[in-house]
N, C-alpha and C. Protein backbone atom coordinates (compact mmCIF):
# COMPACT_ATOMS: atom_id res chain seq x y z
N UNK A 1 0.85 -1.18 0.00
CA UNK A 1 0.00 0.00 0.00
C UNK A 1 0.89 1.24 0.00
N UNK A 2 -0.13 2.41 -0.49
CA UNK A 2 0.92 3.52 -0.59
C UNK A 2 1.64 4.40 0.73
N UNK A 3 0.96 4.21 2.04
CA UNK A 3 1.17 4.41 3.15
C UNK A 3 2.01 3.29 4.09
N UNK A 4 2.79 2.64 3.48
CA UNK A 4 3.41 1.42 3.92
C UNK A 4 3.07 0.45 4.41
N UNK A 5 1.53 0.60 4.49
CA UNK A 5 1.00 -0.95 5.10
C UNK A 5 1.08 -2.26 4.33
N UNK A 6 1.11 -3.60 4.63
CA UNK A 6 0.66 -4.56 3.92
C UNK A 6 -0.67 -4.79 3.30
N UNK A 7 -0.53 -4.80 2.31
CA UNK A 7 -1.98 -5.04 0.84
C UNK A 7 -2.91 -6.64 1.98
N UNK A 8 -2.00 -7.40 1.98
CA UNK A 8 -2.22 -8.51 2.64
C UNK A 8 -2.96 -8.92 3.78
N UNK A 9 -2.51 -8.00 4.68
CA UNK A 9 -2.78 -7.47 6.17
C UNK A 9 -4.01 -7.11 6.58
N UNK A 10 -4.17 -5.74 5.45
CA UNK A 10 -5.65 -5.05 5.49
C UNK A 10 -6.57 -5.92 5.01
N UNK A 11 -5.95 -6.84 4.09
CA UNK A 11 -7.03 -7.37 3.73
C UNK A 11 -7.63 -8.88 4.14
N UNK A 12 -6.38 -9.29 5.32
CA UNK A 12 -6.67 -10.08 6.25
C UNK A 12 -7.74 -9.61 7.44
N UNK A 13 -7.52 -8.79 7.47
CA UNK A 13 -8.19 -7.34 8.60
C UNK A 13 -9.47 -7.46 8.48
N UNK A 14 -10.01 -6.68 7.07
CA UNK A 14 -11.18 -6.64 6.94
C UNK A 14 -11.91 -8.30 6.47
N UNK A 15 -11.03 -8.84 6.38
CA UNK A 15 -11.61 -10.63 5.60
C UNK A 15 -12.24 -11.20 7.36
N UNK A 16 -11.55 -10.69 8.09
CA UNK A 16 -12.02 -11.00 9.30
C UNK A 16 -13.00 -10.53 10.43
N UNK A 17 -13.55 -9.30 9.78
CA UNK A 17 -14.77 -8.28 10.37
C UNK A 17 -16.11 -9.32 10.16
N UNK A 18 -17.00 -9.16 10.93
CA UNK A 18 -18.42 -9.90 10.74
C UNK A 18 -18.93 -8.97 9.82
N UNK A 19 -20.14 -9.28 8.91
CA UNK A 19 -20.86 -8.75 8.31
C UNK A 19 -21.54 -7.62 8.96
N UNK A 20 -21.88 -6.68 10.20
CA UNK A 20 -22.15 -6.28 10.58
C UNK A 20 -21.10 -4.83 10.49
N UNK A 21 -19.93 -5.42 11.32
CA UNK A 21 -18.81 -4.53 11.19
C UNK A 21 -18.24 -3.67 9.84
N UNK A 22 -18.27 -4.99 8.76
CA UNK A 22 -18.16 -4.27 7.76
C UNK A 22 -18.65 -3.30 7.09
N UNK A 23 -20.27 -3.57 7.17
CA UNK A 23 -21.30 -2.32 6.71
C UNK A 23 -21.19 -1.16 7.26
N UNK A 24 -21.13 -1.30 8.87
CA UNK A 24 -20.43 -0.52 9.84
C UNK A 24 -19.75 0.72 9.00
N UNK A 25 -18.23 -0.21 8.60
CA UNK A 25 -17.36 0.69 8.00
C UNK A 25 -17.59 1.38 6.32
N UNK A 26 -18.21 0.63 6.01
CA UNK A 26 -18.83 1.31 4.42
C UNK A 26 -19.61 2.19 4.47
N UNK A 27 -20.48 2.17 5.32
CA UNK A 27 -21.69 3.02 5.46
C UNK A 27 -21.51 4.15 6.31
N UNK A 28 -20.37 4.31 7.25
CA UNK A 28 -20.31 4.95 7.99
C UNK A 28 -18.65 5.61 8.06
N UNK A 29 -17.68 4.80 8.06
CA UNK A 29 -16.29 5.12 8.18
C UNK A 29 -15.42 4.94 7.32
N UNK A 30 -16.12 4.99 5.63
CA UNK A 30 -14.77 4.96 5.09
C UNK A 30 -14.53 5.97 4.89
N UNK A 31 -14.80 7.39 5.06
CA UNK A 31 -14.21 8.32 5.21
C UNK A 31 -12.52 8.41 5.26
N UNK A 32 -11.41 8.92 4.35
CA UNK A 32 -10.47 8.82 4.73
C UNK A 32 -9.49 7.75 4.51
N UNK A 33 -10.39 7.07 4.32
CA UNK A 33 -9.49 5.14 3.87
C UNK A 33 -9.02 5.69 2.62
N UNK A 34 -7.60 4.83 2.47
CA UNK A 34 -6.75 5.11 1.14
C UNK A 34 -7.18 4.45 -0.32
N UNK A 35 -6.94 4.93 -0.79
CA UNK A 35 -7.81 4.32 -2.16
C UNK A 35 -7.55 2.64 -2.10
N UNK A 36 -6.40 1.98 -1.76
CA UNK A 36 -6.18 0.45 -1.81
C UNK A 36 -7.16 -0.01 -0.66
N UNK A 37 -7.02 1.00 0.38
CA UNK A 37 -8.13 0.09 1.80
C UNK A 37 -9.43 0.13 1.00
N UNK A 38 -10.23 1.40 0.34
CA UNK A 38 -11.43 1.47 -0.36
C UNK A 38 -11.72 0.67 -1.44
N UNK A 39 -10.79 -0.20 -1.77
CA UNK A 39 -10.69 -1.18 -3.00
C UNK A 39 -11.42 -2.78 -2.21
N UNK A 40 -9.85 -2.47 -1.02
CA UNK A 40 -10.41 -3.96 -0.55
C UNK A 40 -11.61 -4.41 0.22
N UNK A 41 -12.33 -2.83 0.95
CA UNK A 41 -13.65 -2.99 1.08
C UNK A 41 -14.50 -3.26 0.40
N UNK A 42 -14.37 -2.71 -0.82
CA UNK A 42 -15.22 -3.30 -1.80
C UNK A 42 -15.58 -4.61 -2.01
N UNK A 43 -14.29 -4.84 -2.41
CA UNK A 43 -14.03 -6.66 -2.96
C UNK A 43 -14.61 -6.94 -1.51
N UNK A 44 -14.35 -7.01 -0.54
CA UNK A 44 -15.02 -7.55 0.28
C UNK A 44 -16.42 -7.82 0.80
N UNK A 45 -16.73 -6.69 0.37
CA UNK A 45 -18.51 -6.39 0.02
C UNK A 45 -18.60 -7.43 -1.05
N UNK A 46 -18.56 -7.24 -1.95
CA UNK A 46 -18.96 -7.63 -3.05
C UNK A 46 -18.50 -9.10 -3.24
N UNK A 47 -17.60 -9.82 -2.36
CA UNK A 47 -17.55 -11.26 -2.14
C UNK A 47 -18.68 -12.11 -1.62
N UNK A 48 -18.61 -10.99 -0.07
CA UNK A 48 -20.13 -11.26 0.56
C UNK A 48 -21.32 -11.41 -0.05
N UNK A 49 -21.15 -10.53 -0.97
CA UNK A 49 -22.81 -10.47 -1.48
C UNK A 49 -23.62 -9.30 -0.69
N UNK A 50 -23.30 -8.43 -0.39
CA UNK A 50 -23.65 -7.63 0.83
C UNK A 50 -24.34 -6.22 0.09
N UNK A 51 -24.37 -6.46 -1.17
CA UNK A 51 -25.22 -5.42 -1.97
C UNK A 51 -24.23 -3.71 -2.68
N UNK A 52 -24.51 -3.66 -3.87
CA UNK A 52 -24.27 -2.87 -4.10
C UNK A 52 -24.43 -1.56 -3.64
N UNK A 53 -25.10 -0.94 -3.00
CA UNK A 53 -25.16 0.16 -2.33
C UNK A 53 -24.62 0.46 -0.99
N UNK A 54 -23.49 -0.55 -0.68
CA UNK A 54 -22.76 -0.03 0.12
C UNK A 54 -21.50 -0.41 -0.35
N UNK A 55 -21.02 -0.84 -1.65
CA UNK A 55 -19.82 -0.44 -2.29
C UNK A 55 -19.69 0.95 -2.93
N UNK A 56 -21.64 1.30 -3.21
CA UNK A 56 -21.54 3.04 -3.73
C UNK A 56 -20.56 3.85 -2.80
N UNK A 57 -21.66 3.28 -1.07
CA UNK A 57 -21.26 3.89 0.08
C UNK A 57 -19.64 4.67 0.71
N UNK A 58 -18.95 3.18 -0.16
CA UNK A 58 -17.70 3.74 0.05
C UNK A 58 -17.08 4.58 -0.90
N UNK A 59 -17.51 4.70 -2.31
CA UNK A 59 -16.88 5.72 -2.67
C UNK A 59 -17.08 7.04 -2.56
N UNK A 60 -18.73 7.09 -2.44
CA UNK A 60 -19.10 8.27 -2.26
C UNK A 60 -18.67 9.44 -0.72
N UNK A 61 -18.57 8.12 0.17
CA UNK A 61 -17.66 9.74 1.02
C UNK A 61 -16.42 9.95 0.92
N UNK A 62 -15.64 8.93 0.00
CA UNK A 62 -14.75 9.47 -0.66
C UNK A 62 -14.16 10.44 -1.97
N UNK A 63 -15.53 11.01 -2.29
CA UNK A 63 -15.67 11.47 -3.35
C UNK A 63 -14.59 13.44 -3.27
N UNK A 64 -14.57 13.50 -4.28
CA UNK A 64 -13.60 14.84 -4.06
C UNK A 64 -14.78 15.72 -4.76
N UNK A 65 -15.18 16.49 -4.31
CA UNK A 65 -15.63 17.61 -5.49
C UNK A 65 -15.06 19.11 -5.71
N UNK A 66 -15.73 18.77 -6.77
CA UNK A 66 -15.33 20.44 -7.49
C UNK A 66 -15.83 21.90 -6.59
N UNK A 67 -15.30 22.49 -7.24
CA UNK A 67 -15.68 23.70 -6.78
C UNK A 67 -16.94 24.14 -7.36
N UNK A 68 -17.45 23.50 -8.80
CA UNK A 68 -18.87 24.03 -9.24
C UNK A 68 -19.92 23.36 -8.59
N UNK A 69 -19.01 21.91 -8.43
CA UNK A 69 -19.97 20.80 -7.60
C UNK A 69 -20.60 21.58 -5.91
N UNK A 70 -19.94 22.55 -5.37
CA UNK A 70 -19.99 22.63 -4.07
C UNK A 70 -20.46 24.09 -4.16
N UNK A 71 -20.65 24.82 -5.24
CA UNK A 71 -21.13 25.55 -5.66
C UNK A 71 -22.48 25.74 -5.66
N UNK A 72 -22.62 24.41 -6.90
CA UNK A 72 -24.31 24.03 -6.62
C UNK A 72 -25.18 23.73 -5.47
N UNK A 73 -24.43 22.67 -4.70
CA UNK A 73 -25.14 22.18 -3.64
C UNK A 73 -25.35 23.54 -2.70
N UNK A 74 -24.47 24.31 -2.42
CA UNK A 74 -24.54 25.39 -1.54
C UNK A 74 -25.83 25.91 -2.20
N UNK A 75 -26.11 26.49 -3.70
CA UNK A 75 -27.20 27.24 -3.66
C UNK A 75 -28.39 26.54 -4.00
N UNK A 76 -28.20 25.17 -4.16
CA UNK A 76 -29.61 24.87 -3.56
C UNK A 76 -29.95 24.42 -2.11
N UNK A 77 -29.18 24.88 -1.44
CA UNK A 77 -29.21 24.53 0.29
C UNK A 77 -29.83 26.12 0.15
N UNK A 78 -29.38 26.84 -0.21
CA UNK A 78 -30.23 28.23 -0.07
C UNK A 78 -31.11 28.62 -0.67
N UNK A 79 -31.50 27.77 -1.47
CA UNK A 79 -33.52 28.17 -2.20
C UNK A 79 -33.91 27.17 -1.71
């Protein structure tokens, strides 16, 4: 990984979370996870069978936006 962890490790890590935990972290904490940890959540979701909308889950609070993107949302938070 690009932060020096083992690819292996993390993904021993999360291979070992209950189904509970994992959604846990998709739905709620991947915030911040490095693009390889947000990979192997996936695959891990998606081994499970645990549904596509919480592999969205993880990319989307990883999502970067634009400045027009944050633009918009601001002015429709204000009409």
């Amino acid at each position: 990984m690009s932060n020096g962890l083992d690819t292996e490790q993390v993904r021993e890590y999360y291979k070992h979370l209950n189904n509970d935990e994992l959604m846990r972290i998709a739905l709620h904490d991947a915030a911040g996870l490095t693009p390889e940890a947000q990979q192997i959540v996936k695959q891990e979701i998606e081994a499970r069978n645990l549904g596509s909308a919480a592999v969205e889950a993880v990319r989307v609070q990883n999502k970067q936006h634009s400045q027009e993107e944050i633009d918009r949302y601001c002015a429709l938070a204000r009409g």
